[in-house]
N, C-alpha and C. Protein backbone atom coordinates (compact mmCIF):
# COMPACT_ATOMS: atom_id res chain seq x y z
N UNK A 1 83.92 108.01 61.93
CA UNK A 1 84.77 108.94 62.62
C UNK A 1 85.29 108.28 63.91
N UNK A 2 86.76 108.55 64.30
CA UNK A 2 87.45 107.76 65.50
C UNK A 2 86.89 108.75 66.67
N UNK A 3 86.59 107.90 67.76
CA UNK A 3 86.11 108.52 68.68
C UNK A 3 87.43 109.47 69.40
N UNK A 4 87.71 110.41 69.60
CA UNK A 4 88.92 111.55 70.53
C UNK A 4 89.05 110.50 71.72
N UNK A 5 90.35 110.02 71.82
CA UNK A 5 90.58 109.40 73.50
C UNK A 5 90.50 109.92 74.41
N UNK A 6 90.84 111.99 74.64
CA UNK A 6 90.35 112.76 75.74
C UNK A 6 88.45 112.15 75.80
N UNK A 7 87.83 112.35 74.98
CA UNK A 7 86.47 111.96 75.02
C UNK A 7 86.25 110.67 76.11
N UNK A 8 87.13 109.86 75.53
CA UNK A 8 87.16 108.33 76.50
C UNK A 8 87.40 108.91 78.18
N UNK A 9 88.51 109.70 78.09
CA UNK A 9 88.96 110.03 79.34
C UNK A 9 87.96 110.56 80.32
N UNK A 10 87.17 111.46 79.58
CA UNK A 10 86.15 112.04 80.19
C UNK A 10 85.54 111.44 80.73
N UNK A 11 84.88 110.20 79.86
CA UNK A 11 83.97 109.34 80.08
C UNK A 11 84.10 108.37 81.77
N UNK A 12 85.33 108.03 81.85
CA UNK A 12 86.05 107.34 82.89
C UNK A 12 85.81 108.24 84.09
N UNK A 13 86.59 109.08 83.93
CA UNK A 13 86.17 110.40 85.06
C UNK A 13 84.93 110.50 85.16
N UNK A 14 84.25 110.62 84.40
CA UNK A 14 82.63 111.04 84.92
C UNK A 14 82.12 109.44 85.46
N UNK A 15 82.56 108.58 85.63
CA UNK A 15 82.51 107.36 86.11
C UNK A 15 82.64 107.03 87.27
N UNK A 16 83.88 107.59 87.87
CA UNK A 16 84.28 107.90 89.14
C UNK A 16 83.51 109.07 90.14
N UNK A 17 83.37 109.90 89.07
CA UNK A 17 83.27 110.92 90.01
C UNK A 17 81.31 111.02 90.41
N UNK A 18 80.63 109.72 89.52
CA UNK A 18 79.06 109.78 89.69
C UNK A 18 79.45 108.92 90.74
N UNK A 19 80.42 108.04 91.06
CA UNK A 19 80.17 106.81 92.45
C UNK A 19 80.79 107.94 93.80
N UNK A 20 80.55 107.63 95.04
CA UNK A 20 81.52 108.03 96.06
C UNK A 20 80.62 109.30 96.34
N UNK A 21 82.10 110.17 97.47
CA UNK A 21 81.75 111.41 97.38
C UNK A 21 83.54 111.88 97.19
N UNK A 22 83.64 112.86 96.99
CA UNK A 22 84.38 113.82 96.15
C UNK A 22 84.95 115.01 96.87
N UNK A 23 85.56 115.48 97.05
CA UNK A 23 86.34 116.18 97.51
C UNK A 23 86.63 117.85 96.70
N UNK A 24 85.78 118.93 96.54
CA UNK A 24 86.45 120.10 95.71
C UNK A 24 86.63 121.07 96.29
N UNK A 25 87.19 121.45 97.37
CA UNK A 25 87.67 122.11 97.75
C UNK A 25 88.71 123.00 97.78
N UNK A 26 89.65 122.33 96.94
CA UNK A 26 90.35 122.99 96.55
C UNK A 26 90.42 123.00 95.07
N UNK A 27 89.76 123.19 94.72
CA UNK A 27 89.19 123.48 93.34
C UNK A 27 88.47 124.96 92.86
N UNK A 28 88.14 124.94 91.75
CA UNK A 28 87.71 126.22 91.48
C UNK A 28 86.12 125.61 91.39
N UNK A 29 85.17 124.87 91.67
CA UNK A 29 83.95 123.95 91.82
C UNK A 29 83.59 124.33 93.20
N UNK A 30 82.30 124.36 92.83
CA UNK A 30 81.65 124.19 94.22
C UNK A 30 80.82 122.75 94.65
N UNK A 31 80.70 121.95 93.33
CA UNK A 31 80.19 120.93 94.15
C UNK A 31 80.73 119.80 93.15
N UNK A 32 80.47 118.94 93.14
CA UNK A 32 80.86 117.53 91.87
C UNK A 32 79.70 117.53 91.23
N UNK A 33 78.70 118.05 91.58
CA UNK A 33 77.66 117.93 89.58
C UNK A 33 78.22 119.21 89.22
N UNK A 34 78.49 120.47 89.79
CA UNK A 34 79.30 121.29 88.90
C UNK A 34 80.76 121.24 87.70
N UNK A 35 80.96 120.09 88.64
CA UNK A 35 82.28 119.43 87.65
C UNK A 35 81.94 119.11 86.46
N UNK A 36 80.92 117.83 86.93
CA UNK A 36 80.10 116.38 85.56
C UNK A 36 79.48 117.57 85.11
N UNK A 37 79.06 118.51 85.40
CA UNK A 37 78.45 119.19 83.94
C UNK A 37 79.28 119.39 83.06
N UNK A 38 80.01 120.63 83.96
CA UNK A 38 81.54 120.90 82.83
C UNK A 38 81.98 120.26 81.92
N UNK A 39 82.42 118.69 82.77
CA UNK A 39 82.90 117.71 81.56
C UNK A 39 81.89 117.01 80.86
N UNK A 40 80.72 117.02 81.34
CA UNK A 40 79.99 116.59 79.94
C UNK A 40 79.64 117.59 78.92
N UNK A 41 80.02 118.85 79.36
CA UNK A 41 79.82 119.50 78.10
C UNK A 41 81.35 119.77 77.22
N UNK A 42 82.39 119.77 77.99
CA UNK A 42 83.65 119.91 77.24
C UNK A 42 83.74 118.40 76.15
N UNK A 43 82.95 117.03 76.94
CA UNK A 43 83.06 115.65 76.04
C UNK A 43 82.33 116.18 74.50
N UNK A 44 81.05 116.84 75.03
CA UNK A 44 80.14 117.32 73.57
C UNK A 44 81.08 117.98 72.75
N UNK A 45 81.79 118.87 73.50
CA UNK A 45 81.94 119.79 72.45
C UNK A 45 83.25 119.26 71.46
N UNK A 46 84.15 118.54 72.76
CA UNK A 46 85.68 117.43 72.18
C UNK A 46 85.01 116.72 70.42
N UNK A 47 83.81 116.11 71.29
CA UNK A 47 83.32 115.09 70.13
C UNK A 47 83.28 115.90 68.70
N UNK A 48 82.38 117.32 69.10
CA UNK A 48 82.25 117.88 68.12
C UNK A 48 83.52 118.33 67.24
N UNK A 49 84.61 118.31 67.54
CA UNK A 49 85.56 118.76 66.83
C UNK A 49 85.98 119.99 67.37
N UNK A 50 86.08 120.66 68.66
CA UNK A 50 86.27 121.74 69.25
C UNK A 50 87.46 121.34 69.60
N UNK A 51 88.61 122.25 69.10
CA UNK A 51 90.27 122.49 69.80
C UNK A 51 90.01 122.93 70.88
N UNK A 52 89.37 124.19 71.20
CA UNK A 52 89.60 125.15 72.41
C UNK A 52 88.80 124.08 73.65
N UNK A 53 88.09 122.78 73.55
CA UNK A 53 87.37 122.74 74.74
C UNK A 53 88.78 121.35 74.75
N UNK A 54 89.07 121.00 73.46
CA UNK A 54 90.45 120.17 74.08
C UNK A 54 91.42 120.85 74.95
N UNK A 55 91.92 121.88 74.52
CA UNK A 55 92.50 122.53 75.11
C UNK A 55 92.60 122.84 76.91
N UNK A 56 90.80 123.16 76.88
CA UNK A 56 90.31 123.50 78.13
C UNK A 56 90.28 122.30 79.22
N UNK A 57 90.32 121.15 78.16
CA UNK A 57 90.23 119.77 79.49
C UNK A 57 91.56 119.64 79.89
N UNK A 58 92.38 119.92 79.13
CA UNK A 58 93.72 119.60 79.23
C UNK A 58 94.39 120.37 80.48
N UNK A 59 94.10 122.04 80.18
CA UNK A 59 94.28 122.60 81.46
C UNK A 59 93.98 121.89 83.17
N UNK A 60 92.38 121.37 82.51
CA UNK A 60 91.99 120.74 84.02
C UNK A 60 92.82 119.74 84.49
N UNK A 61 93.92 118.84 83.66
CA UNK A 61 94.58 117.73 84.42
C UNK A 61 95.74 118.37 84.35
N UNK A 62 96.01 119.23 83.92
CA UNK A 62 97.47 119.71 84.50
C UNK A 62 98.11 119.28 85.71
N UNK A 63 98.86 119.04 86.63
CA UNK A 63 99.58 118.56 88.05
C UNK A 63 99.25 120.25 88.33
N UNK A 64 98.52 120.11 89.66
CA UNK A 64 97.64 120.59 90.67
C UNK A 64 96.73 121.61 89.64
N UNK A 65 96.21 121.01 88.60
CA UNK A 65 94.72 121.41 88.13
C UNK A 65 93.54 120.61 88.71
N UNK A 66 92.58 121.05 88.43
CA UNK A 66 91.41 120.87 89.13
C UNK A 66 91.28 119.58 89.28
N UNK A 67 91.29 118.74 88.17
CA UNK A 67 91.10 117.03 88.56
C UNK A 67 92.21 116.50 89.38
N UNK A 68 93.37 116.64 89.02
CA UNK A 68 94.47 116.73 89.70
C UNK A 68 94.17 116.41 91.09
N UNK A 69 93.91 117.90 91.40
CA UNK A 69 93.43 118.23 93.24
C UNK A 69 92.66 117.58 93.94
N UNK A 70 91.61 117.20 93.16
CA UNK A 70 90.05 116.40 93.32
C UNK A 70 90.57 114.73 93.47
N UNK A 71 91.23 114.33 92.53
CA UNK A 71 91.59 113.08 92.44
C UNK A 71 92.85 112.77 94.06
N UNK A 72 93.83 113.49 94.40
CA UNK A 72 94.29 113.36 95.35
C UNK A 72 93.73 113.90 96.86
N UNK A 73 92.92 114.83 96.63
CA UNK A 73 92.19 114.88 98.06
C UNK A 73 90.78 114.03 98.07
N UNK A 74 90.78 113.51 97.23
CA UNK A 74 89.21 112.39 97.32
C UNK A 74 89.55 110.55 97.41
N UNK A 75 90.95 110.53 97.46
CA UNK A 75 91.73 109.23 97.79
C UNK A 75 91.71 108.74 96.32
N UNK A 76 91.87 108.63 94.95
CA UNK A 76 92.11 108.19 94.13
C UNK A 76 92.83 108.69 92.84
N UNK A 77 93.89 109.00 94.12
CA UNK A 77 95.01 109.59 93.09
C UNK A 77 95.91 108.68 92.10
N UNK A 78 95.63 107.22 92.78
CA UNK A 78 96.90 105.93 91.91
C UNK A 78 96.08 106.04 90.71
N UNK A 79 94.36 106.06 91.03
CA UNK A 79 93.88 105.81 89.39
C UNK A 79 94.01 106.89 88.51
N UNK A 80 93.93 108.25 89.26
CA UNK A 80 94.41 108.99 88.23
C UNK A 80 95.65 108.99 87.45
N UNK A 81 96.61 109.01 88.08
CA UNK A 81 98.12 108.89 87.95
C UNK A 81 97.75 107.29 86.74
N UNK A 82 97.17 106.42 87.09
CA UNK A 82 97.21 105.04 85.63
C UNK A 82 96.58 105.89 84.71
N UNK A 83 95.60 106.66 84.74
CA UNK A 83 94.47 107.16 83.77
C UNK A 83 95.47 107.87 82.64
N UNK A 84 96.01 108.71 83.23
CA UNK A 84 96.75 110.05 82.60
C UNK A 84 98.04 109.50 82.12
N UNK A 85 99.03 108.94 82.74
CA UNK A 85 100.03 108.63 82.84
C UNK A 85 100.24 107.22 82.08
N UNK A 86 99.15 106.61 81.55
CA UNK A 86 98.84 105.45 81.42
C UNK A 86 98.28 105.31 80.13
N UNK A 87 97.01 104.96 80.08
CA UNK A 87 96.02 104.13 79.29
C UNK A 87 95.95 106.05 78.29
N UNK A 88 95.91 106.78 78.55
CA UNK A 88 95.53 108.02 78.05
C UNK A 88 96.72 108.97 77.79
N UNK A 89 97.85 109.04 78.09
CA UNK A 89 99.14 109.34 78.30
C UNK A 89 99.37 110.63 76.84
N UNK A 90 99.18 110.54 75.98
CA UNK A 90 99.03 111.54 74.60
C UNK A 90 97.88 112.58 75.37
């Protein structure tokens, strides 16, 4: 079975967001392990073959969705903008 590239995406993000500190404030999060949970459970469920949690990650990168927000008020908005826009772009 091909691994889902949102899955990959996740993976990257939760990469970033275990180094540093993080910014959610303007987010609907109260902290950044509240996030990495989220997305490690939306990756489980992606993997599993779940539309609706594709769906649900997708919302989160929307332009000024939650990663969105996080990624430009935490200074690493260019990598998001390559991530999304880029290497992950579908």
């Amino acid at each position: 079975m091909t691994r889902d590239p949102l899955s990959d995406l996740i993976g990257e993000l939760l990469s970033i967001l275990r180094t540093g500190t993080h910014d959610v404030l303007w987010s609907r999060y109260s902290t950044v392990e509240e996030l990495i949970h989220e997305l490690e459970t939306l990756r489980q469920r992606i993997d599993d073959g779940n539309a609706t949690a594709r769906e649900q990650f997708k919302v989160l990168c929307l332009p000024t969705g939650a990663l969105d927000e996080i990624a430009i008020s935490s200074g690493w908005a260019d990598t998001w903008v390559r991530l999304v826009d880029g290497k992950y772009r579908s």
